[in-house]
C-alpha atoms as a PDB file:
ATOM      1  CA  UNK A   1      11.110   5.050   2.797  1.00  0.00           C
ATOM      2  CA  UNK A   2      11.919   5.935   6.276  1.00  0.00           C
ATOM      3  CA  UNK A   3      13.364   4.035   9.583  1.00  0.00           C
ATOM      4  CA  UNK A   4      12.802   5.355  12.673  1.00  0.00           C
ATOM      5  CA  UNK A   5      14.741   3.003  15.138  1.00  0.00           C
ATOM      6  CA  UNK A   6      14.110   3.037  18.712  1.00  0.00           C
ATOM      7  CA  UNK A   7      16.459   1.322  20.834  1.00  0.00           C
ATOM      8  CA  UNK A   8      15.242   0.366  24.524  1.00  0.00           C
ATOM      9  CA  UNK A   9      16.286  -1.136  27.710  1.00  0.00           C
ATOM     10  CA  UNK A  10      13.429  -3.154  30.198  1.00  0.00           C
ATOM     11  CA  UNK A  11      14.083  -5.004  32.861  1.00  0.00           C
ATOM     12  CA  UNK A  12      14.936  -8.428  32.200  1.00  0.00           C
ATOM     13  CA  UNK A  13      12.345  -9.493  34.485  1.00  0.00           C
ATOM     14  CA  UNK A  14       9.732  -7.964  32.558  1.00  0.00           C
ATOM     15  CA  UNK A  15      10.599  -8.845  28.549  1.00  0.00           C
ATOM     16  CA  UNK A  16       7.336 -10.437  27.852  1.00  0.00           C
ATOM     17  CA  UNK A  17       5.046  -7.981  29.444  1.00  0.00           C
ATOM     18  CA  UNK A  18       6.748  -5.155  27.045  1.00  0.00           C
ATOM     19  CA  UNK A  19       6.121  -7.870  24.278  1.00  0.00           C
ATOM     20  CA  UNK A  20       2.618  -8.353  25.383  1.00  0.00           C
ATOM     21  CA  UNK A  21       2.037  -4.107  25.365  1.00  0.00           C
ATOM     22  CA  UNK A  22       3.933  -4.101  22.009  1.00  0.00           C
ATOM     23  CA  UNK A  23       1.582  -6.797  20.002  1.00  0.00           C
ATOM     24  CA  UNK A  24      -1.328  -6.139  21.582  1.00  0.00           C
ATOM     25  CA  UNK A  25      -1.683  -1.750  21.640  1.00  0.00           C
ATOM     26  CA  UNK A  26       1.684  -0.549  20.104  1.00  0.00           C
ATOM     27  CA  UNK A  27       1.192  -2.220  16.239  1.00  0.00           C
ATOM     28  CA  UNK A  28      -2.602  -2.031  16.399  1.00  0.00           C
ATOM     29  CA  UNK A  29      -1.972   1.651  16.981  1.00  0.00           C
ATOM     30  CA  UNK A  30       0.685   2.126  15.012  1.00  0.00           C
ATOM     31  CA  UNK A  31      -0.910   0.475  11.617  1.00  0.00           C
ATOM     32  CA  UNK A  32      -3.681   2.838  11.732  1.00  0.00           C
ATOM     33  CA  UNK A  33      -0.718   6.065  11.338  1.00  0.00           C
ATOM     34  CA  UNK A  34      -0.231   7.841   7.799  1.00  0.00           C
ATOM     35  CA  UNK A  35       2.396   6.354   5.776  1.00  0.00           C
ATOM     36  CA  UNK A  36       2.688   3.368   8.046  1.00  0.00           C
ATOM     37  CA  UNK A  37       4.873   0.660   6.459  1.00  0.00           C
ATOM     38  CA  UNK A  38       5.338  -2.189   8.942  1.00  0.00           C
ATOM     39  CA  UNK A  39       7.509  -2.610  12.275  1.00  0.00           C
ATOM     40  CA  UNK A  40       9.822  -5.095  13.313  1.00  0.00           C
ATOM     41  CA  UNK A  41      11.026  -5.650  17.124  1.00  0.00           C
ATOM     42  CA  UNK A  42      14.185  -7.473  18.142  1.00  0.00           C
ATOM     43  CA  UNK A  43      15.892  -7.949  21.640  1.00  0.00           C
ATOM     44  CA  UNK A  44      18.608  -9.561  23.878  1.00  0.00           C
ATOM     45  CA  UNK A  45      16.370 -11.819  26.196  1.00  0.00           C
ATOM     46  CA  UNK A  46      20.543 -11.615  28.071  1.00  0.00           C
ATOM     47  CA  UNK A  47      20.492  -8.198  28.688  1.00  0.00           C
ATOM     48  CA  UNK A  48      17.203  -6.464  28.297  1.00  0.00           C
ATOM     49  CA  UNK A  49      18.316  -4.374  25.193  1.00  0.00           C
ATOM     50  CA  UNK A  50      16.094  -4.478  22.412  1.00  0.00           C
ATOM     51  CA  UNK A  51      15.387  -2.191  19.644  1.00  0.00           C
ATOM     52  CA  UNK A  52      12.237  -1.610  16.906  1.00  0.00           C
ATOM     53  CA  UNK A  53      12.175  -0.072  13.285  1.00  0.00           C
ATOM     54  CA  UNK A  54       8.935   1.282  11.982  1.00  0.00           C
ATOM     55  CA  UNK A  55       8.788   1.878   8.325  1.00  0.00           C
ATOM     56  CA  UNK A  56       7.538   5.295   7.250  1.00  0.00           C
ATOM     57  CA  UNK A  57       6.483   5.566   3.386  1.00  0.00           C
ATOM     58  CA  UNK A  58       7.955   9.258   3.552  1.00  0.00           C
ATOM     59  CA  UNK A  59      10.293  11.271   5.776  1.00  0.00           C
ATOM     60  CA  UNK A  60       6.947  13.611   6.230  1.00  0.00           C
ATOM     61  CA  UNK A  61       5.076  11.280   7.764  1.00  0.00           C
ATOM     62  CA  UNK A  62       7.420  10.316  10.115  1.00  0.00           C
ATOM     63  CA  UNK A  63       8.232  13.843  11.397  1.00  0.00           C
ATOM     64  CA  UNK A  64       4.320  14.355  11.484  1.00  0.00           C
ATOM     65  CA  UNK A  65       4.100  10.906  13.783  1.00  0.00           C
ATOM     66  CA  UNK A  66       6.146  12.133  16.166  1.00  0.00           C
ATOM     67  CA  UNK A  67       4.795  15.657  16.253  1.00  0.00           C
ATOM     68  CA  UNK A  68       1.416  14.668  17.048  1.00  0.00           C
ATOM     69  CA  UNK A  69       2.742  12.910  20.080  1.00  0.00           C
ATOM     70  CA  UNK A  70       1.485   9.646  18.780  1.00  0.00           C
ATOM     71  CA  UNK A  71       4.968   8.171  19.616  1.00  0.00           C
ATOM     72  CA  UNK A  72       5.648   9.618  23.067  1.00  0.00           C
ATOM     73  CA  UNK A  73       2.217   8.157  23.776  1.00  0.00           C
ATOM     74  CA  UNK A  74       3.549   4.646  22.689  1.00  0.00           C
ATOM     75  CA  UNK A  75       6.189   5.019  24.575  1.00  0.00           C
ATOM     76  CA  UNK A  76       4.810   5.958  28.085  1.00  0.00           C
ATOM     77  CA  UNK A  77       2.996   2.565  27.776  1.00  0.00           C
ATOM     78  CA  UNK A  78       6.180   1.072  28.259  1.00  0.00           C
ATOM     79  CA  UNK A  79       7.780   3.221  30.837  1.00  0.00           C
ATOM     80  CA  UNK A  80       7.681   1.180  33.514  1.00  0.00           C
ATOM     81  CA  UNK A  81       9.577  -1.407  32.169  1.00  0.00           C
ATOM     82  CA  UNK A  82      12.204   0.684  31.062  1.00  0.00           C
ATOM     83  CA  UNK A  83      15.971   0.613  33.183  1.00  0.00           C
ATOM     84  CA  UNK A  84      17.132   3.731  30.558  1.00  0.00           C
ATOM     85  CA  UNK A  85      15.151   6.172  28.802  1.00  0.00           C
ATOM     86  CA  UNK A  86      14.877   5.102  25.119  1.00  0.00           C
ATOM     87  CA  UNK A  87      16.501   6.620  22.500  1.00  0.00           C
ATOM     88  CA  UNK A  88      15.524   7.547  18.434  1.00  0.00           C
ATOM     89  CA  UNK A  89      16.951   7.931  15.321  1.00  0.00           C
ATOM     90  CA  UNK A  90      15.790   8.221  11.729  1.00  0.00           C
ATOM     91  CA  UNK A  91      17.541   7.003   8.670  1.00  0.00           C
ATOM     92  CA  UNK A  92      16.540   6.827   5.107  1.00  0.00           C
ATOM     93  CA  UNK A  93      16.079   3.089   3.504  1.00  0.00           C
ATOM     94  CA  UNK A  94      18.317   3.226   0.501  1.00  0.00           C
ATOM     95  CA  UNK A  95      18.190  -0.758   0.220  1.00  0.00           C
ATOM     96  CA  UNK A  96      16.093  -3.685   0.594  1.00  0.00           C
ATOM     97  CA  UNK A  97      15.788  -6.975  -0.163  1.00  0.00           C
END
């Protein structure tokens, strides 16, 4: 299994509309992706900083997400809210409980 982490940074002001975008068109979209494994989303309500992991089943799909533009799509839904560009990393799940 793969993470992809994204870390972002919104303007405090504006926390719950990214929430809103995120539940309402970023999962719905996102669960209908090959090798989709489930998302979680966690921020600072302090200081804007927040950060999701998507679960890929294979390292494949999650190159092939991001290729298709799928994610950059995602992303520009949130663009306005952002104070920093986001940034991305992948890591391989090794452990679980």
């Amino acid at each position: 299994m793969i993470a992809r982490v994204t870390n972002f940074h919104f303007k405090n002001d504006r926390i719950d509309e990214a929430l809103d975008i995120y539940k309402k068109s970023i999962v719905p979209a996102a669960q209908s992706q090959k090798g989709y494994e489930g998302l979680n989303f966690f921020i600072n309500r302090k200081t804007g900083n927040a950060f999701s992991i998507a679960f890929w089943e294979t390292e494949e799909d999650a190159i092939a997400n991001e290729q298709s533009h799928y994610y950059q799509e995602q992303l520009v839904k949130l663009m306005h809210l952002y104070t920093k560009p986001p940034t991305r990393e992948r890591y391989e799940v090794v452990f679980q409980d």
